[in-house]
PDB file of N, CA and C in Angstrom:
ATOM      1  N   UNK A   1     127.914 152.404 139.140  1.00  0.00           N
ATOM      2  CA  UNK A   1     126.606 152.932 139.445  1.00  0.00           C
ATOM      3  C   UNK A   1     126.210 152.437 140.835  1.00  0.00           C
ATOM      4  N   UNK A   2     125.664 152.872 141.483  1.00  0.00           N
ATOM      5  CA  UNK A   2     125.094 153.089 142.572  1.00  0.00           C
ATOM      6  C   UNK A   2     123.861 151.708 142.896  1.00  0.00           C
ATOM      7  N   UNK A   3     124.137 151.464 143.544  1.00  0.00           N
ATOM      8  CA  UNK A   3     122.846 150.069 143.806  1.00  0.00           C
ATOM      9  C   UNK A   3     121.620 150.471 143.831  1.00  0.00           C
ATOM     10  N   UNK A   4     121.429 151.702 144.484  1.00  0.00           N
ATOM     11  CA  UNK A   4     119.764 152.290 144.864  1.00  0.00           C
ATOM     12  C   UNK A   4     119.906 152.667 143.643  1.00  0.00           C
ATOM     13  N   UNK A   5     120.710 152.881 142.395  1.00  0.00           N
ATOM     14  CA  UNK A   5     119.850 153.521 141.464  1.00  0.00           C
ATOM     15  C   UNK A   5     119.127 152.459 140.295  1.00  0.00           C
ATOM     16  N   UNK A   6     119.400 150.678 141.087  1.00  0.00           N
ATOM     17  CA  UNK A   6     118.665 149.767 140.411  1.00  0.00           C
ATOM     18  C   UNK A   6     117.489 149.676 141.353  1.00  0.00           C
ATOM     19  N   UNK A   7     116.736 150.213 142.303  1.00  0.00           N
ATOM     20  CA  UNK A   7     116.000 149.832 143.103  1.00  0.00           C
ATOM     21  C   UNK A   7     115.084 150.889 143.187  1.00  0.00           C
ATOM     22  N   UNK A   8     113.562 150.076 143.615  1.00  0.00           N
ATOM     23  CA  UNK A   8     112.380 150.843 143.720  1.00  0.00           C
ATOM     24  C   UNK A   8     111.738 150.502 144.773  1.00  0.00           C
ATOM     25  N   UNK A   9     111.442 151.233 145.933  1.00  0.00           N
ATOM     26  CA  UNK A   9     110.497 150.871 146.723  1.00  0.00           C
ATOM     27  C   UNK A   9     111.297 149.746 147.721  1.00  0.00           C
ATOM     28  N   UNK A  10     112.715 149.931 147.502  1.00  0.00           N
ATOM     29  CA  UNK A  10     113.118 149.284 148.635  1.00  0.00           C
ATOM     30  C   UNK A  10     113.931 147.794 147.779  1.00  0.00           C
ATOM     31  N   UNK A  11     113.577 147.562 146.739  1.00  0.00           N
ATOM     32  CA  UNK A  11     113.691 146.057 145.674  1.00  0.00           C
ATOM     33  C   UNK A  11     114.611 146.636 144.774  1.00  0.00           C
ATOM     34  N   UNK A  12     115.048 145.354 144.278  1.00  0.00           N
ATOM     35  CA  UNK A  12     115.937 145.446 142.785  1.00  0.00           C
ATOM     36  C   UNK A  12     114.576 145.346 142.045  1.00  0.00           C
ATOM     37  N   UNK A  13     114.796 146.334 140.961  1.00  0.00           N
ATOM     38  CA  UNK A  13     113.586 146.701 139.942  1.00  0.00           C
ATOM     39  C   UNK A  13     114.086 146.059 138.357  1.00  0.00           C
ATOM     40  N   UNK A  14     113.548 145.028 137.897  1.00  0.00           N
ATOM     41  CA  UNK A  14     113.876 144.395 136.757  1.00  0.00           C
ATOM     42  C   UNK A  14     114.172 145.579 135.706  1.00  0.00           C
ATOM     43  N   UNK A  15     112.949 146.347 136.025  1.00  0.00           N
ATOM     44  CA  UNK A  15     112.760 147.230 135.023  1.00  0.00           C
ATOM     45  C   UNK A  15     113.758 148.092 134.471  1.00  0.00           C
ATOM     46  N   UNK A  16     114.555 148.804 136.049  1.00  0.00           N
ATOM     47  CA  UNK A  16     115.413 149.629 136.337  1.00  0.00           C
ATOM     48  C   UNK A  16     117.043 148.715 135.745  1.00  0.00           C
ATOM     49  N   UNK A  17     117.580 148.010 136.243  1.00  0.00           N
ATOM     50  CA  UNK A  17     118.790 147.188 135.369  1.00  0.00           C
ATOM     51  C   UNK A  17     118.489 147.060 134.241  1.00  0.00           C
ATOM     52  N   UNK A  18     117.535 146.597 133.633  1.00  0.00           N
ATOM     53  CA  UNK A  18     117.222 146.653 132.011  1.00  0.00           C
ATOM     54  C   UNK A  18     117.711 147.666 131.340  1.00  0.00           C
ATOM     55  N   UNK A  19     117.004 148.820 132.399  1.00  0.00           N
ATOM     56  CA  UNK A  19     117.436 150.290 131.276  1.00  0.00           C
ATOM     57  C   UNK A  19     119.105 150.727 131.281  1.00  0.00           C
ATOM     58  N   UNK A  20     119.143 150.449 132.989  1.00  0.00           N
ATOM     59  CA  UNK A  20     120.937 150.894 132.830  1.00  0.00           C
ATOM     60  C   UNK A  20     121.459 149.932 131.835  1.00  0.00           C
ATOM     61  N   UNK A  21     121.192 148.707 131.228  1.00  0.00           N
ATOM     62  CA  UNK A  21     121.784 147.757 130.620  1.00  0.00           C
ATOM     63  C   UNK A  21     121.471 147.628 129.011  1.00  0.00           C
ATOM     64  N   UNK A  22     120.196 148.272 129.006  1.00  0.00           N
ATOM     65  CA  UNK A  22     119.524 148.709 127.594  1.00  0.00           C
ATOM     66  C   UNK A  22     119.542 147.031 127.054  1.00  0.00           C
ATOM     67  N   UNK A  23     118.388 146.638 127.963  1.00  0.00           N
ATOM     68  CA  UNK A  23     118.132 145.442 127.523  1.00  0.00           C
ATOM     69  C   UNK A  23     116.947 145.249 127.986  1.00  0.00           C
ATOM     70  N   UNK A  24     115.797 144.223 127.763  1.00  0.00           N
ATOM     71  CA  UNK A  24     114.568 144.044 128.152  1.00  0.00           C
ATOM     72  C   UNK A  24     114.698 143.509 129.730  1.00  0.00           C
ATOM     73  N   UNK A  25     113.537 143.075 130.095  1.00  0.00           N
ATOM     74  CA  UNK A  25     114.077 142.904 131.513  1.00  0.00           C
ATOM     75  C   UNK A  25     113.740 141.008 131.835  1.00  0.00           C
ATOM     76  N   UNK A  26     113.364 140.387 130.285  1.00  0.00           N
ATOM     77  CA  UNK A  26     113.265 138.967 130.164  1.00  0.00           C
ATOM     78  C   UNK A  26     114.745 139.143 130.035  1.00  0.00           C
ATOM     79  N   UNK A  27     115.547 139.819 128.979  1.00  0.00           N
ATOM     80  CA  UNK A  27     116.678 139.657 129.041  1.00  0.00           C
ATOM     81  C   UNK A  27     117.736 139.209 130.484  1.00  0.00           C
ATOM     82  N   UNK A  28     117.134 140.538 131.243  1.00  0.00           N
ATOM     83  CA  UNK A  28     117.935 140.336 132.626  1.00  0.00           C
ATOM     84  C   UNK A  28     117.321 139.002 133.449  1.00  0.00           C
ATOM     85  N   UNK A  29     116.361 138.475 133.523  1.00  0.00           N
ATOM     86  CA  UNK A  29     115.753 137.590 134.010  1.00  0.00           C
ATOM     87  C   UNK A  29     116.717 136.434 133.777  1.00  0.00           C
ATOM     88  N   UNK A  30     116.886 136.069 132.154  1.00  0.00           N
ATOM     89  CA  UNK A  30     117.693 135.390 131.797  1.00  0.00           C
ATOM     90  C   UNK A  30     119.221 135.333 132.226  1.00  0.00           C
ATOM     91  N   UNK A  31     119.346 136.197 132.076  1.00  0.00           N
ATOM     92  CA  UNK A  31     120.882 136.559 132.603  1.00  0.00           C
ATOM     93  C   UNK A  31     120.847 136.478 134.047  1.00  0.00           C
ATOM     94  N   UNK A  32     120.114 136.488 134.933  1.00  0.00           N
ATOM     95  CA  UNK A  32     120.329 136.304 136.306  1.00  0.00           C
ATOM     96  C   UNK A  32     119.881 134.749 136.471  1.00  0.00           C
ATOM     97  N   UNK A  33     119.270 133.918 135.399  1.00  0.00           N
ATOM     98  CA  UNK A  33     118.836 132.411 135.350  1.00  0.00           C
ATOM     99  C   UNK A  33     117.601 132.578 136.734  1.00  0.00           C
ATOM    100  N   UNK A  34     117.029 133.055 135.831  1.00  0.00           N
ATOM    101  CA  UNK A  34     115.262 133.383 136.410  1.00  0.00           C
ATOM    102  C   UNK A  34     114.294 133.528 134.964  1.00  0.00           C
ATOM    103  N   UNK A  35     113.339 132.714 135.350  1.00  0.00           N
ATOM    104  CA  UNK A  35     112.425 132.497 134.809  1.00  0.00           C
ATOM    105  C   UNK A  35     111.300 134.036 134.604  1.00  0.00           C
ATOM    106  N   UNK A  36     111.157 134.158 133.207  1.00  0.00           N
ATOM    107  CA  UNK A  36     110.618 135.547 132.922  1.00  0.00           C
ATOM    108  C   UNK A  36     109.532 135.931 133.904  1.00  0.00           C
ATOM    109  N   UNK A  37     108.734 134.743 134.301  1.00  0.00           N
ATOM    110  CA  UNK A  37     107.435 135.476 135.807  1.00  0.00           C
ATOM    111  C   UNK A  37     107.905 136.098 136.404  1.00  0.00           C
ATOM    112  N   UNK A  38     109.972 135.376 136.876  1.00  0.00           N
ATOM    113  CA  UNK A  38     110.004 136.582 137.812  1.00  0.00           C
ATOM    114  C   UNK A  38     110.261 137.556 138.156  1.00  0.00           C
ATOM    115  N   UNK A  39     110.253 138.053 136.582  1.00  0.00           N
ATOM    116  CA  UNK A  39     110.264 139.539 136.336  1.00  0.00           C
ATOM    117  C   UNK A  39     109.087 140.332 136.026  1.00  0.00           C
ATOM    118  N   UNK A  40     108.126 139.007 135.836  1.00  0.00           N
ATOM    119  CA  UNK A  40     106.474 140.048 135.555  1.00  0.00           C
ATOM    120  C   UNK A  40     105.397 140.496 136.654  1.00  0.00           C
ATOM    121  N   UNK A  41     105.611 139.191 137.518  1.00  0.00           N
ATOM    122  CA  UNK A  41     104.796 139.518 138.629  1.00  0.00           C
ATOM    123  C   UNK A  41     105.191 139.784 139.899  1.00  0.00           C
ATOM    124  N   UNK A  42     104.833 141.088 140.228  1.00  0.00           N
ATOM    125  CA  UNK A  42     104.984 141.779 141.450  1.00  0.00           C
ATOM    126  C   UNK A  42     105.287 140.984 142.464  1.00  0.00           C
ATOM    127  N   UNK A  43     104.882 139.921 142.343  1.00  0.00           N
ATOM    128  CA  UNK A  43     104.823 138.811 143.835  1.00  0.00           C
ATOM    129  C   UNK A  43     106.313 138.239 143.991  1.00  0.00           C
ATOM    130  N   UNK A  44     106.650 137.474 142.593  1.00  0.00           N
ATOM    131  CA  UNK A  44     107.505 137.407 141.932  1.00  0.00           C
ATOM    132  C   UNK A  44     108.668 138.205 142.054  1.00  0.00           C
ATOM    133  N   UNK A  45     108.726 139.141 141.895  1.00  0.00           N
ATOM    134  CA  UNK A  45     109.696 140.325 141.780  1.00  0.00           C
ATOM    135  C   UNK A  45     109.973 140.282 143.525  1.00  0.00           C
ATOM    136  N   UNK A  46     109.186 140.484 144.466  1.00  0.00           N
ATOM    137  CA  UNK A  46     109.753 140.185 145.528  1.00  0.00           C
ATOM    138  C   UNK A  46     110.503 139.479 146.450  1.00  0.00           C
ATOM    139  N   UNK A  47     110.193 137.879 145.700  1.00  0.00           N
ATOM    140  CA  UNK A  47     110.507 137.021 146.216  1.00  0.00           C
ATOM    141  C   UNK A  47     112.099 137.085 146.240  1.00  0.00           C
ATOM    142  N   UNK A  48     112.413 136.299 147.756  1.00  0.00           N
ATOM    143  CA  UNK A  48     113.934 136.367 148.093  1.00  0.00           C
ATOM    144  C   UNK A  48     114.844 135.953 147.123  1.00  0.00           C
ATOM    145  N   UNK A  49     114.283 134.493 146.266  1.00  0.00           N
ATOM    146  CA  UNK A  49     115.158 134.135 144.965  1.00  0.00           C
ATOM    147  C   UNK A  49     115.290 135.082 143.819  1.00  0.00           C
ATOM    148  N   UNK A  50     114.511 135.649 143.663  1.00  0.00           N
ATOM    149  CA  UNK A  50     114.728 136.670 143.144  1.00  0.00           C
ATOM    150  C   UNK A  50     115.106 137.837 143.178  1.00  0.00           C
ATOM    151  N   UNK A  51     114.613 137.937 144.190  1.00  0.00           N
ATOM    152  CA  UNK A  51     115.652 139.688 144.765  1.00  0.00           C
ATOM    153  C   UNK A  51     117.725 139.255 145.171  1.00  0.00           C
ATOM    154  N   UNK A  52     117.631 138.220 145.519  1.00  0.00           N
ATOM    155  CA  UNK A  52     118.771 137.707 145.804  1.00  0.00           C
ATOM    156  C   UNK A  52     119.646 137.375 144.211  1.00  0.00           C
ATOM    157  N   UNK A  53     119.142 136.683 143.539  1.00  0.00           N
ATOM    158  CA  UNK A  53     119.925 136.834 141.848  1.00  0.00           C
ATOM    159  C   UNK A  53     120.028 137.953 141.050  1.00  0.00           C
ATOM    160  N   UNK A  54     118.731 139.097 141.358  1.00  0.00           N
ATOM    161  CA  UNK A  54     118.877 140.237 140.674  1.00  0.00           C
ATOM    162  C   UNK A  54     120.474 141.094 141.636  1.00  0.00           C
ATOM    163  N   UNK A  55     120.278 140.888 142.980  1.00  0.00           N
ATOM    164  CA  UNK A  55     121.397 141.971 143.922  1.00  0.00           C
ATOM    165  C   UNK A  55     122.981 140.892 143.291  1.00  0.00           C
ATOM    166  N   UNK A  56     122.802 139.600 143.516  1.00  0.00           N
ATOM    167  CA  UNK A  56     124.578 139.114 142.968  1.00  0.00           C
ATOM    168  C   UNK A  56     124.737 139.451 141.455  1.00  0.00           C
ATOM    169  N   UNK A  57     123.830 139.804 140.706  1.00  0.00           N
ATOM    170  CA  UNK A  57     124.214 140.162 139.455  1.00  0.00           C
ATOM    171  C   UNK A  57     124.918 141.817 139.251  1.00  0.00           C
ATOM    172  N   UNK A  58     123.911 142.352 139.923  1.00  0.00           N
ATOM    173  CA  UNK A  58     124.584 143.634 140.099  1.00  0.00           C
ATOM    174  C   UNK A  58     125.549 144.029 140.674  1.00  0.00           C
ATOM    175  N   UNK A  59     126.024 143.177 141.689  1.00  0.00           N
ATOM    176  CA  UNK A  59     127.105 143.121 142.676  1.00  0.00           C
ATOM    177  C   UNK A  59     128.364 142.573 141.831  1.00  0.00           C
ATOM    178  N   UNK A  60     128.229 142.046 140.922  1.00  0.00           N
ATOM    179  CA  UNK A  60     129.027 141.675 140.106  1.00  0.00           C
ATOM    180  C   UNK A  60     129.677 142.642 139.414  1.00  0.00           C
ATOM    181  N   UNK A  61     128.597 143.026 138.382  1.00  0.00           N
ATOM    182  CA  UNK A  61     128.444 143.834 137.187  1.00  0.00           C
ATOM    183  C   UNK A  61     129.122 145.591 137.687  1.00  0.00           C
ATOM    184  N   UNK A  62     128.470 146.027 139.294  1.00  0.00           N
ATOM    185  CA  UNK A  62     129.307 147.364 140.025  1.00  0.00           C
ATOM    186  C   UNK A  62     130.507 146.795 140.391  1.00  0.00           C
ATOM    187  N   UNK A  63     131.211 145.476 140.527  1.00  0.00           N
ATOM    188  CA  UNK A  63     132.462 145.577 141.356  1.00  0.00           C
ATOM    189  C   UNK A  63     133.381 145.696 140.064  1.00  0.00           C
ATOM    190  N   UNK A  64     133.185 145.569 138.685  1.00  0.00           N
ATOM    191  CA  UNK A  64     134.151 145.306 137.776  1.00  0.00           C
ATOM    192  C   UNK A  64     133.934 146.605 136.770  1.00  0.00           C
ATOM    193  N   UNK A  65     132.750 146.991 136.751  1.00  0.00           N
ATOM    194  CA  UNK A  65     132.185 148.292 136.440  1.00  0.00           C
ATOM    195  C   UNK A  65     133.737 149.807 135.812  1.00  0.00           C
ATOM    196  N   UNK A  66     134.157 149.520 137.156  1.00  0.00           N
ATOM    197  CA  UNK A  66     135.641 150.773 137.409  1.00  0.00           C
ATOM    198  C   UNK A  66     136.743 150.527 136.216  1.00  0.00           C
ATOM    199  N   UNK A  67     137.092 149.301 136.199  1.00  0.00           N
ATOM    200  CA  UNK A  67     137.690 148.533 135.766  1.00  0.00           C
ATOM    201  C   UNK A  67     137.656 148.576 134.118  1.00  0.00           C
ATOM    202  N   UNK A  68     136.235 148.717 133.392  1.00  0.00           N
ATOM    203  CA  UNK A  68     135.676 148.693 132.265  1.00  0.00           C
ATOM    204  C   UNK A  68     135.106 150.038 131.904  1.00  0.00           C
ATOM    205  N   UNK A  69     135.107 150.910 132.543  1.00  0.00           N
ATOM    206  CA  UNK A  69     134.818 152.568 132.542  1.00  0.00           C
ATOM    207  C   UNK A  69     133.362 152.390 132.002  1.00  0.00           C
ATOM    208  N   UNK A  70     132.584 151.679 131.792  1.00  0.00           N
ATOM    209  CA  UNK A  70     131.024 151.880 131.563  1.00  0.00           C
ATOM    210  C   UNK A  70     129.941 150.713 132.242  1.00  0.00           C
ATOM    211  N   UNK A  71     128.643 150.807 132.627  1.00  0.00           N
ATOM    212  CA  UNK A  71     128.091 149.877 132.753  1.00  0.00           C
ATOM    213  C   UNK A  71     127.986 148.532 131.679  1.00  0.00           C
ATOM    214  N   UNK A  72     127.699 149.123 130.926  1.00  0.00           N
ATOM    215  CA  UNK A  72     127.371 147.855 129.715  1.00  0.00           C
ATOM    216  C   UNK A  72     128.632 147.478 128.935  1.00  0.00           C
ATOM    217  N   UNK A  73     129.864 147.914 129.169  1.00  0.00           N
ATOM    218  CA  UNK A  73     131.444 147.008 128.635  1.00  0.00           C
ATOM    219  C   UNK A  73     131.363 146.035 129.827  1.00  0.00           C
ATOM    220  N   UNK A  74     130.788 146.595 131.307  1.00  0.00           N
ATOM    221  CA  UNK A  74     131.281 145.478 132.829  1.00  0.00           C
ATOM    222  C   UNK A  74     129.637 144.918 132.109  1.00  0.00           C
ATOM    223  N   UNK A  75     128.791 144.528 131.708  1.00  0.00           N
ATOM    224  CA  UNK A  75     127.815 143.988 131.201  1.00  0.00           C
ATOM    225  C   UNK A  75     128.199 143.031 130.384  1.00  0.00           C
ATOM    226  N   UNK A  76     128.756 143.431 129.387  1.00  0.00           N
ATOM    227  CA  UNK A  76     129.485 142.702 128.283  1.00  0.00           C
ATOM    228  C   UNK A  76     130.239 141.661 128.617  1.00  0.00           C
ATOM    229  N   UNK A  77     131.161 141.910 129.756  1.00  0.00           N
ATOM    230  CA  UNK A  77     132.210 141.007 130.082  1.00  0.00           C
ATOM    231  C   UNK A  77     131.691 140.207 131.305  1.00  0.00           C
ATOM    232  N   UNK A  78     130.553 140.060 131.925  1.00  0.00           N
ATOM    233  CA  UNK A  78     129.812 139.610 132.858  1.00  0.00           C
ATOM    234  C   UNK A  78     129.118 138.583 131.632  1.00  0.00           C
ATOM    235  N   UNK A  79     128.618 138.715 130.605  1.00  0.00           N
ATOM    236  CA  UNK A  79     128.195 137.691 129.877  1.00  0.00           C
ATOM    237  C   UNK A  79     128.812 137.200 128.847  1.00  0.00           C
ATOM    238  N   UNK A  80     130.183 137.095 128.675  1.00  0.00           N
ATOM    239  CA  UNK A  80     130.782 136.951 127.290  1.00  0.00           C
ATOM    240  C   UNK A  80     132.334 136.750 127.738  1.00  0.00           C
ATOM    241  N   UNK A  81     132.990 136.774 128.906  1.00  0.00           N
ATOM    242  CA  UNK A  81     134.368 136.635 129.009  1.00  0.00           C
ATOM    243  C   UNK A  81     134.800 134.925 129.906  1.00  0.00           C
ATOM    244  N   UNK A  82     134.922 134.328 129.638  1.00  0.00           N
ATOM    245  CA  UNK A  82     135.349 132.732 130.452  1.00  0.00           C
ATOM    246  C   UNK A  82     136.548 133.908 131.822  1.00  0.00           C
ATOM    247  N   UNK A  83     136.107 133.122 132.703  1.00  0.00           N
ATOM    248  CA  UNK A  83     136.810 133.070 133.492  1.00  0.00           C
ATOM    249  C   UNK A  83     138.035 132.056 133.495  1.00  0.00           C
ATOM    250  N   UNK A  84     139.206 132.766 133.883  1.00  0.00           N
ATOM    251  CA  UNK A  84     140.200 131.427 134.679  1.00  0.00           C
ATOM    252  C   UNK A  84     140.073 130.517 135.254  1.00  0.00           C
ATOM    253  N   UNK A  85     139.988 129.784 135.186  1.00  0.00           N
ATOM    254  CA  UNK A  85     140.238 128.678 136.488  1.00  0.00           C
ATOM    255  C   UNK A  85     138.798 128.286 137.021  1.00  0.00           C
ATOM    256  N   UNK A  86     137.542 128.966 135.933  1.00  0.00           N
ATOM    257  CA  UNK A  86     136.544 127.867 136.112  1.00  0.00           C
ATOM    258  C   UNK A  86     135.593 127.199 134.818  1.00  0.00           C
ATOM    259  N   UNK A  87     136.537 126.300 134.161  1.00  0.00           N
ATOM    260  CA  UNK A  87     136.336 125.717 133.171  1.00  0.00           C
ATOM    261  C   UNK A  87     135.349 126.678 131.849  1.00  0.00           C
ATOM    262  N   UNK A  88     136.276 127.400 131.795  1.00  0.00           N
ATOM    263  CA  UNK A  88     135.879 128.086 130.746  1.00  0.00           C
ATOM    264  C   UNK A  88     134.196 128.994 130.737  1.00  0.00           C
ATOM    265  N   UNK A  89     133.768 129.104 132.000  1.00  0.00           N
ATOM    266  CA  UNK A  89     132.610 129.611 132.382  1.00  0.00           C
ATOM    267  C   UNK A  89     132.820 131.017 132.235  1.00  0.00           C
ATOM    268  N   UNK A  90     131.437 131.860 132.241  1.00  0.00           N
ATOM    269  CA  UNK A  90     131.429 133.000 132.419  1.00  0.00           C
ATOM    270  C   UNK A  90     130.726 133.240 133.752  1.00  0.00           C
ATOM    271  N   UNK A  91     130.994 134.719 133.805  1.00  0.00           N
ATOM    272  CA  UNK A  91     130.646 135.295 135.303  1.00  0.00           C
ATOM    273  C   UNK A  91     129.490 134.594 135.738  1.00  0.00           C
ATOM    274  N   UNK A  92     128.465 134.973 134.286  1.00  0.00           N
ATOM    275  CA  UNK A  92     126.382 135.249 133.763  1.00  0.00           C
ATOM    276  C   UNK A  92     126.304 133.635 134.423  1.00  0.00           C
ATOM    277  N   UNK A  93     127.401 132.445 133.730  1.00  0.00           N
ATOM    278  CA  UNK A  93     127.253 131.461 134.070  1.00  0.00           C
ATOM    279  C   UNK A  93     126.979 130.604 135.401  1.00  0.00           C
ATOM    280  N   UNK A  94     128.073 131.444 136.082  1.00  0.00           N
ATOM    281  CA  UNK A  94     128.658 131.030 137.392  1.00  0.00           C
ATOM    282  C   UNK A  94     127.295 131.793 138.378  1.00  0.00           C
ATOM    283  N   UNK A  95     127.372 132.791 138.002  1.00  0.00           N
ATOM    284  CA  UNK A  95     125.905 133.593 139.025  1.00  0.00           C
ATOM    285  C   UNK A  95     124.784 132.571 138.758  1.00  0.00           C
ATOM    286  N   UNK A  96     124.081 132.350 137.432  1.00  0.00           N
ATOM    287  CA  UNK A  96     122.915 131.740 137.174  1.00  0.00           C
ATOM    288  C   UNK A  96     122.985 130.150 137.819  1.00  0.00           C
ATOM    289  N   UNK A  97     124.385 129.654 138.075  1.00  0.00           N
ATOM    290  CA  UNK A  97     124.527 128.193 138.536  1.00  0.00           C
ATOM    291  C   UNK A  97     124.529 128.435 140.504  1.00  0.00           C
ATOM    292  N   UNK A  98     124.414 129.593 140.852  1.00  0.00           N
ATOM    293  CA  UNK A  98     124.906 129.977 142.667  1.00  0.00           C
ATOM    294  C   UNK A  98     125.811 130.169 142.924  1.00  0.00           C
ATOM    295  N   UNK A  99     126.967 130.566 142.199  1.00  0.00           N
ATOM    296  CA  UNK A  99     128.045 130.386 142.800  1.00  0.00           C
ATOM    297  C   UNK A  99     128.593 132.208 142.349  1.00  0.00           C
ATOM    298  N   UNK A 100     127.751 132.587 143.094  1.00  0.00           N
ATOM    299  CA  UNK A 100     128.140 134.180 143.075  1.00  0.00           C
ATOM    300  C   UNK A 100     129.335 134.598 144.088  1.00  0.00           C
ATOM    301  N   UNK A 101     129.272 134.238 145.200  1.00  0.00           N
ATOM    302  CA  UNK A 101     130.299 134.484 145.735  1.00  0.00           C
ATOM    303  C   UNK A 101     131.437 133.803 145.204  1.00  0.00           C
ATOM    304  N   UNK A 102     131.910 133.265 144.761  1.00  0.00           N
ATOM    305  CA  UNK A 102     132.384 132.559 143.757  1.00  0.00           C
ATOM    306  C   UNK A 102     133.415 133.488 142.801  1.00  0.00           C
ATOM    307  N   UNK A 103     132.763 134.261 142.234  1.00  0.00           N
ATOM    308  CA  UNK A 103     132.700 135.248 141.129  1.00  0.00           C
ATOM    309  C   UNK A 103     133.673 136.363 141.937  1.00  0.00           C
ATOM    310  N   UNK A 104     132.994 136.734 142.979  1.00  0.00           N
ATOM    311  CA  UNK A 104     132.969 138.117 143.603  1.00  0.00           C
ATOM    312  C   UNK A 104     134.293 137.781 144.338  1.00  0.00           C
ATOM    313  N   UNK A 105     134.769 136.425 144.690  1.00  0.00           N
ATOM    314  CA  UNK A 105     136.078 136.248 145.366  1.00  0.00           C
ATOM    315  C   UNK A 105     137.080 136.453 144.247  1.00  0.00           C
ATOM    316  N   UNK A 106     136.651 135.693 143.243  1.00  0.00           N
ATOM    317  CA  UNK A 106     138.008 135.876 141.770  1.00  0.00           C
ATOM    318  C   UNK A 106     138.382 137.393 141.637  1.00  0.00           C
ATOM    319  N   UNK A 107     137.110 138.054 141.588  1.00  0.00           N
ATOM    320  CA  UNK A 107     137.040 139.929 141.212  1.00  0.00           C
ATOM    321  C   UNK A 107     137.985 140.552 142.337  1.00  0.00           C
ATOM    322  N   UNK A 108     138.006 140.001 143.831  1.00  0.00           N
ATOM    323  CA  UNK A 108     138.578 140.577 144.529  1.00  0.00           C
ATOM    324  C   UNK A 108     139.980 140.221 144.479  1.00  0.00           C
ATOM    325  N   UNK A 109     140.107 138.842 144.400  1.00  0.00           N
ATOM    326  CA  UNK A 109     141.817 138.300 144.239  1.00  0.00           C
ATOM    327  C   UNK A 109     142.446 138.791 143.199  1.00  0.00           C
ATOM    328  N   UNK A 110     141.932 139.441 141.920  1.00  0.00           N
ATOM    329  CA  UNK A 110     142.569 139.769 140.818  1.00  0.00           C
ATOM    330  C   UNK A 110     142.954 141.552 141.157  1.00  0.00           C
ATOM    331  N   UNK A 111     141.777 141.896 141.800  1.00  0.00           N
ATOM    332  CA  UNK A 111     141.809 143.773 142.351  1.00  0.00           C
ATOM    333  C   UNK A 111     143.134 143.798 143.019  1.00  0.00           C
ATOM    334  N   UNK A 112     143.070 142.841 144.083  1.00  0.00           N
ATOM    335  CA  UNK A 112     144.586 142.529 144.915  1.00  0.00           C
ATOM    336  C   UNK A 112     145.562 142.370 144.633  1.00  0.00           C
ATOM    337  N   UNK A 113     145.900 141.928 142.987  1.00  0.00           N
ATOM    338  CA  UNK A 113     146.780 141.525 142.770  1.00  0.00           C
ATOM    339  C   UNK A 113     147.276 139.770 142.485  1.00  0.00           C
ATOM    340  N   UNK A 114     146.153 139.346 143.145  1.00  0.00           N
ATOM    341  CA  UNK A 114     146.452 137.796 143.172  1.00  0.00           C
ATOM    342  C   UNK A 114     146.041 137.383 141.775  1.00  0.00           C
ATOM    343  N   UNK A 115     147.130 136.413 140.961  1.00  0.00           N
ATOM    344  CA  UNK A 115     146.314 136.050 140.037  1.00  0.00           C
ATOM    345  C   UNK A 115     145.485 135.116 139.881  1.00  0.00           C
ATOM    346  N   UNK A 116     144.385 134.966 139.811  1.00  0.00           N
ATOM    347  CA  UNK A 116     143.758 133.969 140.042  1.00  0.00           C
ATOM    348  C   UNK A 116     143.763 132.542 138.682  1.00  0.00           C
TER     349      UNK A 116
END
């Protein structure tokens, strides 16, 4: 899926990933390891920490997306699969701790061929 089609007005829209994800948008809050305000208040919703955990989650969730032929199987496995080689963590984990690029390097070394 398309990035602008999580975004409103220029922002990642809590609201909007929820629905592609068919989940509440405390849910996604959680899953991006954000505190539910900052999915309620507008102010909130703008802020760079937050616009920045909502975009590496999705950046995640579209790069593996192809891979899993639906949004919510690359959903599924973004919160529920341990990664290799980082102590048994998941993606949800590794994003909510900062270490998104992190994530997004394993996704690319494995696309390549490298096993990670």
């Amino acid at each position: 899926m398309a990035l602008v089609q999580y975004c409103e007005n220029g922002f990642f829209a809590p609201r909007k990933i929820a629905d592609a994800f068919r989940t509440t948008s405390e849910e996604v809050a959680r899953t991006a390891g954000l505190g539910r305000d900052a999915v309620q208040r507008k102010e909130r919703v703008r802020s760079d920490k937050t616009q920045r955990r909502l975009r590496e989650m999705v950046e995640v969730i579209n790069k593996v997306e192809p891979r899993f032929g639906s949004t919510l199987m690359a959903y599924a496995w973004y919160r529920s699969e341990p990664l290799p080689g980082f102590s048994g963590q998941t993606a949800m984990q590794l994003v909510r701790g900062g270490r998104a690029k992190e994530v997004l390097d394993y996704v690319y070394a494995v696309d390549a061929g490298v096993h990670a």
